[in-house]
N, C-alpha and C. Protein backbone atom coordinates (compact mmCIF):
# COMPACT_ATOMS: atom_id res chain seq x y z
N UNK A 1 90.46 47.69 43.35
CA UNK A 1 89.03 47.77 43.13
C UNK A 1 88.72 49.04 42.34
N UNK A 2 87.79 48.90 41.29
CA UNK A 2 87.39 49.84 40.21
C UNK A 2 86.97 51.18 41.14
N UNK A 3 87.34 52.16 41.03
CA UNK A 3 86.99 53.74 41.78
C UNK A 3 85.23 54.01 41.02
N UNK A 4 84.95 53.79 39.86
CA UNK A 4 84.32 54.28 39.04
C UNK A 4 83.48 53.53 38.75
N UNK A 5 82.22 53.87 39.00
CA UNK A 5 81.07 53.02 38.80
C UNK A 5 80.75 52.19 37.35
N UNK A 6 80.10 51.13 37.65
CA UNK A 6 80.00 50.08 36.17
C UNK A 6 78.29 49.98 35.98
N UNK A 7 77.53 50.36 35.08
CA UNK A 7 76.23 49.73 35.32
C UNK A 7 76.27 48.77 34.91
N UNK A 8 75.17 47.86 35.32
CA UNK A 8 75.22 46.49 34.56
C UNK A 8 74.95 46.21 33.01
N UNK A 9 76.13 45.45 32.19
CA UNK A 9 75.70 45.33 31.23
C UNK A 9 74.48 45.09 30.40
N UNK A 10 73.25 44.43 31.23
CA UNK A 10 72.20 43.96 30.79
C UNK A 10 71.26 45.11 31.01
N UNK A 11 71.78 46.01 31.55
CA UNK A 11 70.74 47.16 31.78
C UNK A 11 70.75 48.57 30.83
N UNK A 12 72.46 47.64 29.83
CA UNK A 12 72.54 49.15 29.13
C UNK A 12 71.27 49.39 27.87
N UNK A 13 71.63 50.87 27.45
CA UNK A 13 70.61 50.86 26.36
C UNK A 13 71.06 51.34 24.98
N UNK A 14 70.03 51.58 24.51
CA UNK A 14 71.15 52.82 22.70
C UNK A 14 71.84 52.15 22.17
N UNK A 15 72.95 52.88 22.43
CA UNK A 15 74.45 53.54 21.73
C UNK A 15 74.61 51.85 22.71
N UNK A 16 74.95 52.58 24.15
CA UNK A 16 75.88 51.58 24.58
C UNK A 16 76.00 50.37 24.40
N UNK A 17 73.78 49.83 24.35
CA UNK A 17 73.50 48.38 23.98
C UNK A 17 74.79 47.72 22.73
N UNK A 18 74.60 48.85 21.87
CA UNK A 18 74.78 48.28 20.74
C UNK A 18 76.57 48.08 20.97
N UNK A 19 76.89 48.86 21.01
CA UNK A 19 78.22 48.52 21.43
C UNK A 19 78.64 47.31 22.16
N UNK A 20 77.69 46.71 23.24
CA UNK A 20 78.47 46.23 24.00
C UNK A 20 78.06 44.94 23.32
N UNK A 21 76.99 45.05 22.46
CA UNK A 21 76.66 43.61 21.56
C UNK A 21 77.43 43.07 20.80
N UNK A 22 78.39 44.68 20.40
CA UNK A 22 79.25 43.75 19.45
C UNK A 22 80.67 43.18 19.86
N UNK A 23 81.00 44.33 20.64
CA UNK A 23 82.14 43.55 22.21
C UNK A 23 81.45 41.75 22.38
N UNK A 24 80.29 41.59 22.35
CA UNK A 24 80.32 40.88 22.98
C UNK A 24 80.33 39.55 21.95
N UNK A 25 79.96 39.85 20.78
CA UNK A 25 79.64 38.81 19.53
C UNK A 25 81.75 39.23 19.07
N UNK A 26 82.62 39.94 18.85
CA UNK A 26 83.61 39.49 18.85
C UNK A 26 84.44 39.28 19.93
N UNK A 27 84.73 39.48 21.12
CA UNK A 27 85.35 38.73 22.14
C UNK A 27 84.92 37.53 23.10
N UNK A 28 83.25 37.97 23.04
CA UNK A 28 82.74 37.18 24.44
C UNK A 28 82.39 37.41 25.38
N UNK A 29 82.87 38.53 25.52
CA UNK A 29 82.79 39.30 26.93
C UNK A 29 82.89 40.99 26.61
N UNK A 30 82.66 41.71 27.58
CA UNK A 30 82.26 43.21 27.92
C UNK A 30 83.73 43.46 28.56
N UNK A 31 85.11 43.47 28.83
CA UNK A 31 85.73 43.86 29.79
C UNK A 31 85.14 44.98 30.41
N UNK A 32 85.91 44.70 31.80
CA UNK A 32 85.92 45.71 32.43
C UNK A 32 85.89 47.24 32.22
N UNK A 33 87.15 47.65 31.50
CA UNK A 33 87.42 48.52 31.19
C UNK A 33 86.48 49.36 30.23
N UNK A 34 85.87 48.27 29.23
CA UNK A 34 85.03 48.97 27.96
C UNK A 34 83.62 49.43 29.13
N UNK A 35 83.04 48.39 30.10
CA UNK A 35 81.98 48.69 30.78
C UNK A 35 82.45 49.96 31.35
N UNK A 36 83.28 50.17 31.94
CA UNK A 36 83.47 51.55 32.49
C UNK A 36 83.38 52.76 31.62
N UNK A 37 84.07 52.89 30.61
CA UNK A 37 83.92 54.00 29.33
C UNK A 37 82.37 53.73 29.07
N UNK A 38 82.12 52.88 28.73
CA UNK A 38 80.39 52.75 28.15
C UNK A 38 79.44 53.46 29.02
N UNK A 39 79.81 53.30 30.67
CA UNK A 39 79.49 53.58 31.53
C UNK A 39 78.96 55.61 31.74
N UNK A 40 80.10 55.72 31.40
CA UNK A 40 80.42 56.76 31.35
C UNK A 40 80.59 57.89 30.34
N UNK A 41 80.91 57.39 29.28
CA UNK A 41 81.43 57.83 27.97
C UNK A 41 81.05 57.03 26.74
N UNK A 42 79.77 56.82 26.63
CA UNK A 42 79.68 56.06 25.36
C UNK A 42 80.06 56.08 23.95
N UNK A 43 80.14 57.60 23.63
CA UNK A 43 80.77 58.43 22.63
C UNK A 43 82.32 58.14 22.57
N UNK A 44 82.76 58.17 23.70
CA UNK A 44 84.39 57.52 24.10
C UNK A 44 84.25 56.45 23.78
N UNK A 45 83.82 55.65 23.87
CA UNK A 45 83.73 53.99 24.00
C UNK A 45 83.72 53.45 22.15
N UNK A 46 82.39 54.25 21.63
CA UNK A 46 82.76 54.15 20.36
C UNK A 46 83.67 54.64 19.69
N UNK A 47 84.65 56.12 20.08
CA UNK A 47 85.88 56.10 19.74
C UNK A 47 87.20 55.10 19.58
N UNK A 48 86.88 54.96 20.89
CA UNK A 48 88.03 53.74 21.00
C UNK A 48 87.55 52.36 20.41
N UNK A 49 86.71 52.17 20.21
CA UNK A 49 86.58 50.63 19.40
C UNK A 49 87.03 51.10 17.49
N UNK A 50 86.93 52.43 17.17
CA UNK A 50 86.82 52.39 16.19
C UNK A 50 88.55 52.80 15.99
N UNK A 51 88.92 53.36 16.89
CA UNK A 51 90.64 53.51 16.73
C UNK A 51 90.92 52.24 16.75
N UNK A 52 90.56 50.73 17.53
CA UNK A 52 90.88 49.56 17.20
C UNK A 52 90.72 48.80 15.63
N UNK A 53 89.35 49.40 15.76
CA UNK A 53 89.29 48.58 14.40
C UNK A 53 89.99 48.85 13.07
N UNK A 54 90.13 50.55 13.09
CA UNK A 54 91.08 50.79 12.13
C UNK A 54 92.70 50.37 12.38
N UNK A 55 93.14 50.34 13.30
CA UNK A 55 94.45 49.60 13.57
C UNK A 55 94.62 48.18 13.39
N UNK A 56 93.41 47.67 13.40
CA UNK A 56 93.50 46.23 12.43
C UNK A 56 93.50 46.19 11.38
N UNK A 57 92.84 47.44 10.49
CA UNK A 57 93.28 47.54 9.26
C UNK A 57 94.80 47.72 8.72
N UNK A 58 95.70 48.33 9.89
CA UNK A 58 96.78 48.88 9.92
C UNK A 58 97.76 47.76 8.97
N UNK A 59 99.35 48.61 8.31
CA UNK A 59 100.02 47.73 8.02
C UNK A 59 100.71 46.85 9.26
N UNK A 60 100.75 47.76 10.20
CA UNK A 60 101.32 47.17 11.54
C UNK A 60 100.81 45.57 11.60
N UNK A 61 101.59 44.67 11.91
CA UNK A 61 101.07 43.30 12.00
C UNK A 61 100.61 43.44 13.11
N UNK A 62 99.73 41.98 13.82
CA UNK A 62 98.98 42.17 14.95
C UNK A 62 100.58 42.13 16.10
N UNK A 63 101.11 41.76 15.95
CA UNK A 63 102.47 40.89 16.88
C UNK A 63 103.44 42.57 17.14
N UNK A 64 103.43 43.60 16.26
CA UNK A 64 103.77 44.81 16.21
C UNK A 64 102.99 45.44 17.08
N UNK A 65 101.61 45.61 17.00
CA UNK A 65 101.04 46.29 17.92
C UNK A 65 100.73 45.78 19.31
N UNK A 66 100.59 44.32 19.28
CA UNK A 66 101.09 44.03 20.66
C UNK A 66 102.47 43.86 21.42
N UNK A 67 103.71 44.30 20.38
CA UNK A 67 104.87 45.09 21.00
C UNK A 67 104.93 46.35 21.51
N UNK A 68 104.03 46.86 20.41
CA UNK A 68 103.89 48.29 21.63
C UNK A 68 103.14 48.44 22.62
N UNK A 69 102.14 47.32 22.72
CA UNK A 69 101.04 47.80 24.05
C UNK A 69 101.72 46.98 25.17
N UNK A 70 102.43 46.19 24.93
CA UNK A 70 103.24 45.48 26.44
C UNK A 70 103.94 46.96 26.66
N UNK A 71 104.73 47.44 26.07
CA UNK A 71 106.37 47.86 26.09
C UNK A 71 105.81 49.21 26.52
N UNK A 72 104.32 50.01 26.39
CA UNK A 72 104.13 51.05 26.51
C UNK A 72 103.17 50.79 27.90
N UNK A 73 102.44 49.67 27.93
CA UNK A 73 101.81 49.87 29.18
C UNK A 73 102.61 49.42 30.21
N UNK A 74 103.74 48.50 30.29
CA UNK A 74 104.95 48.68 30.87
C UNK A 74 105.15 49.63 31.33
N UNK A 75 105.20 50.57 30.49
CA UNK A 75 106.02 52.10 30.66
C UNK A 75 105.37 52.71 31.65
N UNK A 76 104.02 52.80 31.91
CA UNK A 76 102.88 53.54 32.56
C UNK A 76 102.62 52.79 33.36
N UNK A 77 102.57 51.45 33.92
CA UNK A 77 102.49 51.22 35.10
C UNK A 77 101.05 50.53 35.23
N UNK A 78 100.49 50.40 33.53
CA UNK A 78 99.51 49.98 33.55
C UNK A 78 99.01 48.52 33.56
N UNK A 79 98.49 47.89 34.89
CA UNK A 79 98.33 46.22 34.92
C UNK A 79 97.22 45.99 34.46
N UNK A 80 96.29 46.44 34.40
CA UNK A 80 95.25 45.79 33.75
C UNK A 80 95.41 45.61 32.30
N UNK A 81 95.87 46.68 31.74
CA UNK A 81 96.78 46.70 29.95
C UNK A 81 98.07 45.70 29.75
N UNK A 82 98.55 45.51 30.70
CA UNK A 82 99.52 44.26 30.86
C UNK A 82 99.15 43.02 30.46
N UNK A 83 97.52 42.81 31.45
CA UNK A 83 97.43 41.49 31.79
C UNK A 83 96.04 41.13 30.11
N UNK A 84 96.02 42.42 29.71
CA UNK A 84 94.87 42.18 28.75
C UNK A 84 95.92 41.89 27.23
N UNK A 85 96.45 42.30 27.23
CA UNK A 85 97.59 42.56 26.51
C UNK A 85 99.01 41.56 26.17
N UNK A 86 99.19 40.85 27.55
CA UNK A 86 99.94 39.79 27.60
C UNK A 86 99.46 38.41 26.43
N UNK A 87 97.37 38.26 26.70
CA UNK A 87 96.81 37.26 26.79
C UNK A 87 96.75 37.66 25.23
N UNK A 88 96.86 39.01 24.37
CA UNK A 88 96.94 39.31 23.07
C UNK A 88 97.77 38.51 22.66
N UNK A 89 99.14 39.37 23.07
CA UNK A 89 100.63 38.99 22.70
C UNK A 89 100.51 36.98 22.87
N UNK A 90 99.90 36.82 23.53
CA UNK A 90 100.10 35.08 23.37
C UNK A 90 99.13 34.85 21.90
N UNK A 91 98.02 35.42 21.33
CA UNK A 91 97.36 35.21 20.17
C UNK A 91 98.22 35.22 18.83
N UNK A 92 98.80 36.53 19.21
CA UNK A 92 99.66 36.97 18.11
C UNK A 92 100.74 36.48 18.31
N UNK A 93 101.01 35.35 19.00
CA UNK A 93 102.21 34.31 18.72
C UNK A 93 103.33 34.81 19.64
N UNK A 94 103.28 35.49 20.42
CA UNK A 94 104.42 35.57 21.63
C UNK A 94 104.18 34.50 22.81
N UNK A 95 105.43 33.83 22.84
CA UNK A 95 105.41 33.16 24.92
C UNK A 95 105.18 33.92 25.64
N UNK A 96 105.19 33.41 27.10
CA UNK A 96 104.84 34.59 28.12
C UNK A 96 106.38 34.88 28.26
N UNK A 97 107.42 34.68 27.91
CA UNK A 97 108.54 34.85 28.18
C UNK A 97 109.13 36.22 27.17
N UNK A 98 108.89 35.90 26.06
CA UNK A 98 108.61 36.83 25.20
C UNK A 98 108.27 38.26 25.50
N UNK A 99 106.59 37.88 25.92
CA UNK A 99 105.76 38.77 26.21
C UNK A 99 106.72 39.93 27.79
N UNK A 100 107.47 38.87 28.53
CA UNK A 100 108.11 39.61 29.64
C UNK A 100 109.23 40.51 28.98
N UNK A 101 109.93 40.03 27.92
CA UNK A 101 111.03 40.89 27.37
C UNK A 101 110.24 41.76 26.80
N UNK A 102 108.94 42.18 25.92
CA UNK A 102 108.89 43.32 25.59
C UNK A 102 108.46 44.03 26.41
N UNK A 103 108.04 43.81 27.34
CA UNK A 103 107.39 44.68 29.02
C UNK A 103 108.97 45.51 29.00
N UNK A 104 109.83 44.90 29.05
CA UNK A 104 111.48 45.28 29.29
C UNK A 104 111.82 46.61 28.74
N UNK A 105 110.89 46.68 27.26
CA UNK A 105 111.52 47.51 26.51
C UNK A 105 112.74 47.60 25.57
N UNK A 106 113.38 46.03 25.19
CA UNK A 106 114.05 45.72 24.22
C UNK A 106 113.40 44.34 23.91
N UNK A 107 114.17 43.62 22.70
CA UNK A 107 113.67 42.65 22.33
C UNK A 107 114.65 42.32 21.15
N UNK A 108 115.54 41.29 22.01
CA UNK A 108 116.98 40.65 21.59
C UNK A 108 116.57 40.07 20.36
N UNK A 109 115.49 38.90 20.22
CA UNK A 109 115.05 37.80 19.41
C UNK A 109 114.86 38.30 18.44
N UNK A 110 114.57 39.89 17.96
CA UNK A 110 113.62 40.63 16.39
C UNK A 110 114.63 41.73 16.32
N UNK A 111 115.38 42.09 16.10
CA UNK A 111 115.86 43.62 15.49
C UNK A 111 115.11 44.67 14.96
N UNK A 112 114.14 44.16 14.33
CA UNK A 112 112.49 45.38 13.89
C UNK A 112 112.14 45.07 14.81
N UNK A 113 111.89 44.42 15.56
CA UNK A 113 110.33 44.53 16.72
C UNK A 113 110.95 45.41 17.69
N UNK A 114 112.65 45.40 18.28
CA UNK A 114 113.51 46.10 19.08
C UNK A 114 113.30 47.22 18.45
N UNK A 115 113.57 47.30 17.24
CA UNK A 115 113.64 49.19 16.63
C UNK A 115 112.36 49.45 17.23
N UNK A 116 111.35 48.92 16.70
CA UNK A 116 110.07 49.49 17.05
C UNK A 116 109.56 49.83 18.63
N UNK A 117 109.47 48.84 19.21
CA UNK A 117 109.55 49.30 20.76
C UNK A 117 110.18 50.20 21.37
N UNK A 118 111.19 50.43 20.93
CA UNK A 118 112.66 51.43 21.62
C UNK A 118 112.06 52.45 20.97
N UNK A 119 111.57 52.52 19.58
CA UNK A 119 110.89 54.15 19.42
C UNK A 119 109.60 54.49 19.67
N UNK A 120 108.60 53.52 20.29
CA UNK A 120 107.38 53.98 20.83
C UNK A 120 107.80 54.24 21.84
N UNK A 121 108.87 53.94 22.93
CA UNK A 121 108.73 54.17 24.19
C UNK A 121 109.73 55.45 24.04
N UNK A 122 110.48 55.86 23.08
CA UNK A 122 110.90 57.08 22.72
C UNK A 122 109.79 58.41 22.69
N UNK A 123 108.61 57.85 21.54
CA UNK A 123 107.77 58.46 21.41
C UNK A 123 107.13 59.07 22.63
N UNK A 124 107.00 58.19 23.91
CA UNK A 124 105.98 58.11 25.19
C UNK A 124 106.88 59.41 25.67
N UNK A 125 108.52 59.34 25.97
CA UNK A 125 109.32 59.49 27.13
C UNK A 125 109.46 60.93 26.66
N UNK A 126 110.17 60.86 25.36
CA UNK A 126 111.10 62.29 25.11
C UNK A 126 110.25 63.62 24.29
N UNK A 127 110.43 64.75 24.85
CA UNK A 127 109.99 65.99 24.31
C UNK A 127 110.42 66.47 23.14
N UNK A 128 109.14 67.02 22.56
CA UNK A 128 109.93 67.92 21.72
C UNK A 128 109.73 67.28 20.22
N UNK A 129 110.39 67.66 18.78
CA UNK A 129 110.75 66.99 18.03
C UNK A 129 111.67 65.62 17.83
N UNK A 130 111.62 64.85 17.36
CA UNK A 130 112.26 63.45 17.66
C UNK A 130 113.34 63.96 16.56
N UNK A 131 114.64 63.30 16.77
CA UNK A 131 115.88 63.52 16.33
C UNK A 131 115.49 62.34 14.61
N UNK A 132 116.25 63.31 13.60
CA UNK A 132 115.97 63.09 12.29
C UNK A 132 116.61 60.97 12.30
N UNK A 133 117.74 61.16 13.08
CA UNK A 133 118.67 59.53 13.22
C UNK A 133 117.60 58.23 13.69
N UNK A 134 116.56 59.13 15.04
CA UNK A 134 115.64 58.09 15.43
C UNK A 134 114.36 57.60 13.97
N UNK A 135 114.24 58.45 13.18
CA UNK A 135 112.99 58.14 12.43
C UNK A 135 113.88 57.20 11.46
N UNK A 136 114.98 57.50 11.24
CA UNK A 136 116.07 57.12 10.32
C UNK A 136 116.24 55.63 10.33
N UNK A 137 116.70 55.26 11.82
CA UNK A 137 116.67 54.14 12.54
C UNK A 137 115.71 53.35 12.23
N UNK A 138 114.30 53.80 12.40
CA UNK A 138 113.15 53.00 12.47
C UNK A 138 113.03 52.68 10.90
N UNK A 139 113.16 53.43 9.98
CA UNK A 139 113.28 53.14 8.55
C UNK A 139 114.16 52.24 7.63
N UNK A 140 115.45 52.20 8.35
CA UNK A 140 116.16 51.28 8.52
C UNK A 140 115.78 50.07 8.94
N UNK A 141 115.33 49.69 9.62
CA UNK A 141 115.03 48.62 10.43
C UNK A 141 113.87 47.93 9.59
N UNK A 142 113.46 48.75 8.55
CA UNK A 142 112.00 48.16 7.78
C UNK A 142 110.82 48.79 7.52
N UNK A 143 110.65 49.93 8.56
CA UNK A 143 109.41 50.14 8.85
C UNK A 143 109.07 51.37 7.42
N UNK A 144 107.64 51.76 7.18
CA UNK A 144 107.48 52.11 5.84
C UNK A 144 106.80 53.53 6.84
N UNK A 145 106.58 54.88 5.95
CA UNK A 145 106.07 56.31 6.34
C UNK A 145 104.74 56.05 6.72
N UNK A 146 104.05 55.00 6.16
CA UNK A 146 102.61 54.73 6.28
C UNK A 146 102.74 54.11 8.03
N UNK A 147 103.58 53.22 8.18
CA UNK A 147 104.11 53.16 9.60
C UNK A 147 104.42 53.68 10.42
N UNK A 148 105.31 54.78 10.41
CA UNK A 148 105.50 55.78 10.74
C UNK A 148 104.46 56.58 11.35
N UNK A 149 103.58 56.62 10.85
CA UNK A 149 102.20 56.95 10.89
C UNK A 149 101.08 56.85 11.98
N UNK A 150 101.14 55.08 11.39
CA UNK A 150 100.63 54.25 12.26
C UNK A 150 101.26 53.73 13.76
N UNK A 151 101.94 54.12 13.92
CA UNK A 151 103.01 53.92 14.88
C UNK A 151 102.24 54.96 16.16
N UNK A 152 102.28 56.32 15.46
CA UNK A 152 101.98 56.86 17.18
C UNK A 152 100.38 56.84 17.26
N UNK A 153 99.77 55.88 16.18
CA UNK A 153 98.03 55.83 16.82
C UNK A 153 97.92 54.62 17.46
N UNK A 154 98.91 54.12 17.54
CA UNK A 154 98.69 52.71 18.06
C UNK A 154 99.56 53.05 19.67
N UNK A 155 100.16 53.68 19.51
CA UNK A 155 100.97 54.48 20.88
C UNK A 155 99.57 55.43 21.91
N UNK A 156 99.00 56.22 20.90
CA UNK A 156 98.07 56.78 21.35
C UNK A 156 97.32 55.90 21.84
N UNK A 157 96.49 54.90 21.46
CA UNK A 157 95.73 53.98 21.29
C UNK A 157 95.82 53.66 23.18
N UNK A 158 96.94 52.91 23.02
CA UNK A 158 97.48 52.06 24.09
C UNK A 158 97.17 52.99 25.87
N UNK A 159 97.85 54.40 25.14
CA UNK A 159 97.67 55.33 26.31
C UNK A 159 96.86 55.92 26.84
N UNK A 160 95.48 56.04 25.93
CA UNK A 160 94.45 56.05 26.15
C UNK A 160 93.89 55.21 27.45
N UNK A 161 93.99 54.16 27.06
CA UNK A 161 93.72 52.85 27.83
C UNK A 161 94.35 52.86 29.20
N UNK A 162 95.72 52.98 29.06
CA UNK A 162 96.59 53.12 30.43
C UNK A 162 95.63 53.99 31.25
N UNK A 163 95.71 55.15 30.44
CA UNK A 163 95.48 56.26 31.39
C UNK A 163 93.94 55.97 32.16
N UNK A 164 92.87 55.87 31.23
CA UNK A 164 91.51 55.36 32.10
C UNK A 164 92.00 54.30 33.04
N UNK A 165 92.58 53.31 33.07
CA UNK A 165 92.96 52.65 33.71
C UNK A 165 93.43 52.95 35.45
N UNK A 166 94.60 53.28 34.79
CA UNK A 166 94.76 54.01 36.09
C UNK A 166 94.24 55.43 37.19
N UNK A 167 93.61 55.87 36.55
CA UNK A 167 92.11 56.49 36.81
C UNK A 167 91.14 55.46 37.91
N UNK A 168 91.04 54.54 37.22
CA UNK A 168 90.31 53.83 37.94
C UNK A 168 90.28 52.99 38.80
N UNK A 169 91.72 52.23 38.37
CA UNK A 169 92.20 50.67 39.12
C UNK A 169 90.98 49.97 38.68
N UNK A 170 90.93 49.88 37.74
CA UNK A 170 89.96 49.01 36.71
C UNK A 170 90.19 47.41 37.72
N UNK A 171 89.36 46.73 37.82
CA UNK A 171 89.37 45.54 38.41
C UNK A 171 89.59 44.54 37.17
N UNK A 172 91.07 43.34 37.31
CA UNK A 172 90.98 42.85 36.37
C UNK A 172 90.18 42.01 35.92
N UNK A 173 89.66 41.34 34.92
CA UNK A 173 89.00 40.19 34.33
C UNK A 173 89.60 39.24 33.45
N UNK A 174 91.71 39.70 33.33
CA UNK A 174 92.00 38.99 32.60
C UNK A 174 93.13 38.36 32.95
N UNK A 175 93.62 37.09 32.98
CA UNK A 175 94.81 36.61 33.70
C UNK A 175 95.57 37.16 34.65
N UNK A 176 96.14 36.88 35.52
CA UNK A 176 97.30 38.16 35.77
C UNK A 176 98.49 37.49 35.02
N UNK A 177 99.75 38.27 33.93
CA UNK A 177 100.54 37.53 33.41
C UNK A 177 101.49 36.98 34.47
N UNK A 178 102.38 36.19 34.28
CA UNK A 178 103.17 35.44 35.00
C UNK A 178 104.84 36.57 35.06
C-alpha cells in the first residue's frame, strides 16, 4: 500500500491539471506513480515526462530501452517498474518469457540487447570509472557514442522511478507480470 499520499486526479489544478491531461490523452490513465510525483512534485513530474519524451526521440529503439528498464528495475527490486515495464516490453515486441530473461540480466536470443543490458547493469553496480574493454565491448556489439550517451539517461531514467517507488510501495495499477 502507497506510504504517500495521492490527491485525486480530478481535483488537480495548473501545472499538474495539465500534465495529467496529457498522461491521460496518451496512455489513458494517470498511473499511480505519476499521481504521486504530481502529488507532490509537479516540477518533478514534468521532469520526468520530459526525460521520457526525449528518450523517444532517442536512437535507442523502444525494445532497447525496455531492456534496460526490466534488467535495471530487476536490479533494484523494483515491482511496480517490473510490472509497468513488463506490459511495455510486451508493446515493444517481447513475450513474457523474454521479458523474464531480461529481468535475469542476460539475454541469450540478441547478442546487442545482452551487450547492452550487461552494461547498464554494469553502469547501476560498479564504481568508479568503467574499464576502457567495457565501453569497447558495447561498441563492438553495435552500439554508436550518441548511444553511449543515451544509455545512462535511460539508466537514470529507470532509477529515478525505482527509487520513488520504493519510497513508497506505490500500489500497483498494472498487471502483475507472470
Amino acid at each position: 500500500m502507497s506510504r504517500l499520499t495521492i490527491s485525486p486526479i480530478a481535483r488537480a489544478a495548473g501545472d499538474t491539471a495539465e500534465l495529467y491531461a496529457g498522461l491521460q490523452r496518451a496512455i489513458g490513465k494517470v498511473p499511480n506513480l505519476y499521481a504521486t510525483i504530481g502529488t507532490h512534485a509537479p516540477l518533478v513530474l514534468a521532469q520526468v515526462l520530459q526525460n521520457g519524451a526525449a528518450l523517444k526521440r532517442a536512437s535507442l529503439a523502444p525494445r532497447e530501452q525496455e531492456a534496460i528498464n526490466l534488467a535495471i528495475s530487476e536490479a533494484t527490486g523494483c515491482d511496480y517498474c517490473i510490472a509497468a515495464h513488463t506490459l511495455a516490453a510486451k508493446r515493444a515486441g517481447y513475450s513474457d518469457a523474454q521479458a523474464r530473461a531480461l529481468r535475469s540480466g542476460a539475454y541469450a536470443e540478441d547478442a546487442r540487447i545482452d551487450a547492452l543490458i550487461r552494461f547498464a547493469l554494469r553502469l547501476l553496480r560498479e564504481r568508479g570509472t568503467l574499464a576502457a574493454e567495457h565501453v569497447e565491448a558495447l561498441r563492438a556489439a553495435g552500439y554508436t557514442d550518441r548511444q553511449l550517451v543515451e544509455i545512462p539517461q535511460a539508466v537514470a531514467a529507470i532509477l529515478f522511478t525505482n527509487m520513488v517507488n520504493r519510497i513508497n510501495d506505490t500500489t500497483l495499477d498494472f498487471p502483475t507480470p507472470a
